[in-house]
Protein backbone atom coordinates (compact mmCIF):
# COMPACT_ATOMS: atom_id res chain seq x y z
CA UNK A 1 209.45 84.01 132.79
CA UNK A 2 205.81 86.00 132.76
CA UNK A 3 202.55 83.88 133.44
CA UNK A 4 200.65 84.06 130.33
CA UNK A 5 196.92 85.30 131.05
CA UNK A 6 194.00 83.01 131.58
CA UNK A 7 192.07 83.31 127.79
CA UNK A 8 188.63 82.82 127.57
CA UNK A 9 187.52 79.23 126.81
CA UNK A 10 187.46 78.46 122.83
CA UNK A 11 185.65 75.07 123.48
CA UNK A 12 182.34 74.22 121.80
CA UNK A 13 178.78 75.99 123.55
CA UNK A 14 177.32 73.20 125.30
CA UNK A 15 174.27 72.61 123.46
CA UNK A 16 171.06 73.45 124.89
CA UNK A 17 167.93 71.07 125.23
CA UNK A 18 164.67 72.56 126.26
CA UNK A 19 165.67 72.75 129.74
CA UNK A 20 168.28 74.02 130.53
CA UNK A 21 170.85 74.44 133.58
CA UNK A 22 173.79 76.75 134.55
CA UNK A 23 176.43 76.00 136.96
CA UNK A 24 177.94 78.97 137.87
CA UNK A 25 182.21 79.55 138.37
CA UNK A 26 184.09 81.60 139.78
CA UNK A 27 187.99 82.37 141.18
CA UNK A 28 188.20 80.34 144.31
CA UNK A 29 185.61 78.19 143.59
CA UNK A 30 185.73 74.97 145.79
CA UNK A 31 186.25 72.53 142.99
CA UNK A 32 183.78 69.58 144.48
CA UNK A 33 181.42 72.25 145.01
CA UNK A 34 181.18 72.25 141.18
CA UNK A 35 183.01 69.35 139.92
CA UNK A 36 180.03 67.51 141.95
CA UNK A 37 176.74 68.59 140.76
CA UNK A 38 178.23 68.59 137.70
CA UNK A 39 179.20 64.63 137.60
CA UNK A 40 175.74 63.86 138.78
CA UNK A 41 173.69 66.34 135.96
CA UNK A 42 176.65 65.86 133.15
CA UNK A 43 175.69 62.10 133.45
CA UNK A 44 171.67 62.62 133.73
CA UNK A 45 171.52 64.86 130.37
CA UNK A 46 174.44 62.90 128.55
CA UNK A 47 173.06 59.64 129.06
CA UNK A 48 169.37 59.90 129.25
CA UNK A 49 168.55 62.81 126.86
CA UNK A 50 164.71 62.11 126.21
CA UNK A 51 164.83 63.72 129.45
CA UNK A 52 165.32 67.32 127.70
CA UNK A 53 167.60 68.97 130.07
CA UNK A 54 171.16 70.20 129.12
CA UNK A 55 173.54 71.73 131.27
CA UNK A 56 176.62 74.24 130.96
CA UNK A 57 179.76 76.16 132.50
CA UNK A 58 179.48 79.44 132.99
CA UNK A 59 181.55 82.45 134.20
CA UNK A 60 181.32 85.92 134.51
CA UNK A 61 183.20 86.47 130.90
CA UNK A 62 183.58 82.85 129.82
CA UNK A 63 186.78 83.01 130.50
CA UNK A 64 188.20 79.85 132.39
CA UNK A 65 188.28 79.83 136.91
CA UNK A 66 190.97 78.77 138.89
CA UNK A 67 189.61 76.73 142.29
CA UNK A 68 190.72 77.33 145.30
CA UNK A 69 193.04 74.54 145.27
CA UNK A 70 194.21 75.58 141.74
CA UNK A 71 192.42 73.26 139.67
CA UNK A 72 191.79 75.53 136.24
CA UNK A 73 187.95 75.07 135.91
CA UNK A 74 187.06 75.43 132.25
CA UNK A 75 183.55 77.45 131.28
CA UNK A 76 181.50 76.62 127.89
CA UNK A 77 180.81 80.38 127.95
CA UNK A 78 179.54 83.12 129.67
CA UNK A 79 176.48 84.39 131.38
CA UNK A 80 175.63 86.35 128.74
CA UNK A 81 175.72 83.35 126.51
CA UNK A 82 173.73 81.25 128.52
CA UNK A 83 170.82 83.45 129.46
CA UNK A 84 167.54 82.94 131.66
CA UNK A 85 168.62 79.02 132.19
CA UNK A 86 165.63 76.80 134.45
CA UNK A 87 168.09 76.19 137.35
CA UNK A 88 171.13 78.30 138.23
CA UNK A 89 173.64 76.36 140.67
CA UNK A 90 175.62 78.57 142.79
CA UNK A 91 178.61 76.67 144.30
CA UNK A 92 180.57 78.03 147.17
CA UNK A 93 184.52 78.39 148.41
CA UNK A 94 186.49 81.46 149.66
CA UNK A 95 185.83 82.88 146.47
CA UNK A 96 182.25 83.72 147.71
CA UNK A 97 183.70 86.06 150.76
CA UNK A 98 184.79 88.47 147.68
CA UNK A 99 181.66 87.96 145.68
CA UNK A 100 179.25 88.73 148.68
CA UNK A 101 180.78 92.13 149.28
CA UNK A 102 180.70 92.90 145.48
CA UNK A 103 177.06 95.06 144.72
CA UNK A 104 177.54 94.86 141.35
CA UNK A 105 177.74 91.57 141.38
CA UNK A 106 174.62 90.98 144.39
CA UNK A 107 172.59 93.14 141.68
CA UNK A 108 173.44 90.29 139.01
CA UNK A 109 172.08 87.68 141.48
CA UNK A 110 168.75 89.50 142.08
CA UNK A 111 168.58 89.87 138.90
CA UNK A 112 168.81 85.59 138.39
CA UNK A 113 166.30 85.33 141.03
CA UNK A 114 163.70 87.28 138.99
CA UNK A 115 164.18 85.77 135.79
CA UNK A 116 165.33 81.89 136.40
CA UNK A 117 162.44 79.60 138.19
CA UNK A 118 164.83 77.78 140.55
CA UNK A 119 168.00 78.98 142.22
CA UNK A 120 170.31 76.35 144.43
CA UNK A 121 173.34 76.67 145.92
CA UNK A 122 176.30 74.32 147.54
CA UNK A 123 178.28 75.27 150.19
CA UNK A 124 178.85 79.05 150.84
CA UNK A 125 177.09 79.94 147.87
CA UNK A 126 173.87 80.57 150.39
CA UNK A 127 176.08 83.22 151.94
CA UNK A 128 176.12 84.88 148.88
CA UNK A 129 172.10 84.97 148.40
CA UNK A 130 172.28 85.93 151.71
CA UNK A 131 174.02 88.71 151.36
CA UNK A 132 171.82 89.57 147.82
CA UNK A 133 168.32 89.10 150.52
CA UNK A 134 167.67 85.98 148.82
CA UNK A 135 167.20 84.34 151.91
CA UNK A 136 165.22 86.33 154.16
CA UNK A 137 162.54 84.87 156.25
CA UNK A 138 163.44 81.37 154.49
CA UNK A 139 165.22 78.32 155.56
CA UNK A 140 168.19 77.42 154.22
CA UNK A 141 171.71 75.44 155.27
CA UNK A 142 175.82 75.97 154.27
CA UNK A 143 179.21 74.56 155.33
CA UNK A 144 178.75 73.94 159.34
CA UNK A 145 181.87 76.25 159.57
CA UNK A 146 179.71 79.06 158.13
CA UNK A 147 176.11 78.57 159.89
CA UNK A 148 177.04 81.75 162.16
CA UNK A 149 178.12 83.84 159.31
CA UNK A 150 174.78 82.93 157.56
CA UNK A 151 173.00 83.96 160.56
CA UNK A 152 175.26 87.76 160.46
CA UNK A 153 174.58 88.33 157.09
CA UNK A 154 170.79 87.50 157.38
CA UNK A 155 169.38 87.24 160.95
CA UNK A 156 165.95 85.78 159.91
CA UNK A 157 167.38 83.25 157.70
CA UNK A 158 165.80 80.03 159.06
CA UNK A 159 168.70 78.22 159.33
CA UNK A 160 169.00 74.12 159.54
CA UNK A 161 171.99 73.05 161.35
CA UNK A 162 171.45 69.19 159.85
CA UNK A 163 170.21 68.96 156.62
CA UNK A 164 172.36 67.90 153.67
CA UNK A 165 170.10 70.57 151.64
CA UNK A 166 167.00 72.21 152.08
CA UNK A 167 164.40 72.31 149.16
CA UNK A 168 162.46 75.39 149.48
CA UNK A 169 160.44 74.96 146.39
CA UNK A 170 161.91 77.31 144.30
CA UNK A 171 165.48 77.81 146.39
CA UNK A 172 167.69 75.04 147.06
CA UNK A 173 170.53 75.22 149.09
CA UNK A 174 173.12 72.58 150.35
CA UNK A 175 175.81 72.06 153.32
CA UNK A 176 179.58 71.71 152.82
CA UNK A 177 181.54 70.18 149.76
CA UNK A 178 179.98 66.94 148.99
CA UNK A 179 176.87 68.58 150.22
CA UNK A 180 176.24 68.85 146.67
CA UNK A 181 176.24 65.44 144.85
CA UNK A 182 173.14 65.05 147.07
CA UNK A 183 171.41 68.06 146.49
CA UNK A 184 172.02 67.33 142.54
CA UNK A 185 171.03 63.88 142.89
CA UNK A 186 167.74 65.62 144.63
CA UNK A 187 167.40 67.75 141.35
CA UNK A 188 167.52 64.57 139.26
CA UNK A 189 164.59 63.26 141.45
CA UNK A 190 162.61 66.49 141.20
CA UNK A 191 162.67 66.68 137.83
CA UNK A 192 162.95 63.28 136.22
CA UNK A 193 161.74 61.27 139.21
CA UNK A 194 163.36 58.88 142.06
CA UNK A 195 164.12 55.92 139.78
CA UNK A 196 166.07 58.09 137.13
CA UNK A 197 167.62 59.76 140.41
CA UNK A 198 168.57 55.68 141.66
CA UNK A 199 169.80 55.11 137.78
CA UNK A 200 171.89 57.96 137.97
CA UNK A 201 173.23 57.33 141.49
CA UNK A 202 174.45 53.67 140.12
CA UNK A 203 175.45 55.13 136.87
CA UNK A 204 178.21 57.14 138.55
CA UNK A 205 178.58 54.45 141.72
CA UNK A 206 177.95 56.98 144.53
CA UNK A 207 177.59 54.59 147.79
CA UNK A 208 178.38 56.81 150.36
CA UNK A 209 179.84 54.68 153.27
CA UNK A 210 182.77 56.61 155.04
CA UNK A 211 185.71 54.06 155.62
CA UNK A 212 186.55 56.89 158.43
């Protein structure tokens, strides 16, 4: 029995508003590093759309991601069809150790960072600006696994062994995994203020009290 390919997604473009968003996927993706962000900004442009931000999956060639625990992440399209967005989100996973070694694809990133007014990142998706000199000179924060690999790629990264994200005016970048939710909810508060950010944080009952 053959494994049929992976098409490209036939779902419907994610409409655009006059801001606009892209979250970024990839094979190996670490699926809360998208899955996330994206619960906290899906619910902030669905359900309070005066706002006038939109946001949208995107791959390489639209075509859909599998995670690195094998969730199938669907895109709305690709890069190409969501160009020069306000905020790119660039999640991490072991996907990114392949990614960061890619030129072609570090060329791509520069190329975001000259054209899109705010770049952030979750997880090991700082080791991939990193690696594209995104970073240099700047502070910035990953998984704690990956703070010394940060530190190899870019020796004068500023690195903040702490933070839950670091908001470097027009680079964001987050720690580990659920790193993210925070960071987004952070977005939410930069851009629509604290109470939408508190509204949005009850709307999808995020509490965070660790039973453990």
């Amino acid at each position: 029995m053959t494994t049929p390919s992976r098409p490209s997604a036939n779902r419907n473009p994610a409409p655009r508003s006059s801001r606009h968003i892209n979250l970024f996927l990839f094979d190996g993706v670490e699926e809360l590093d998208a899955v996330g962000p994206w619960e906290v900004l899906g619910h902030w442009t669905q359900e309070y759309p005066e706002d006038g931000w939109s946001i949208s999956c995107v791959s390489v060639d639209g075509a859909d991601v599998v995670g690195a625990k094998n969730l199938v992440l669907g895109a709305h399209g690709s890069v190409a069809d969501y160009p020069s967005p306000d905020v790119l989100i660039y999640p991490g996973g072991p996907g990114t150790r392949r990614l960061l070694k890619e030129e072609p694809h570090l060329e791509w990133v520069r190329k975001q960072r000259a054209e899109v007014p705010l770049m952030a990142s979750v997880c090991t998706g700082s080791l991939v600006y990193a690696a594209a000199g995104l970073l240099t000179r700047r502070p910035a924060t990953t998984h704690w696994a990956s703070l010394n690999l940060l530190s190899e790629l870019d020796p004068t990264v500023v690195t903040d062994v702490d933070a839950r994200f670091v908001d470097d005016g027009d680079l964001i970048t987050s720690a580990g995994v659920s790193a993210g939710v925070d960071m987004a909810l952070h977005l939410v508060a930069r851009f629509a203020g604290t109470e939408r950010a508190q509204d949005v944080r009850r709307g999808i009952q995020y509490d965070p009290e660790p039973p453990v």
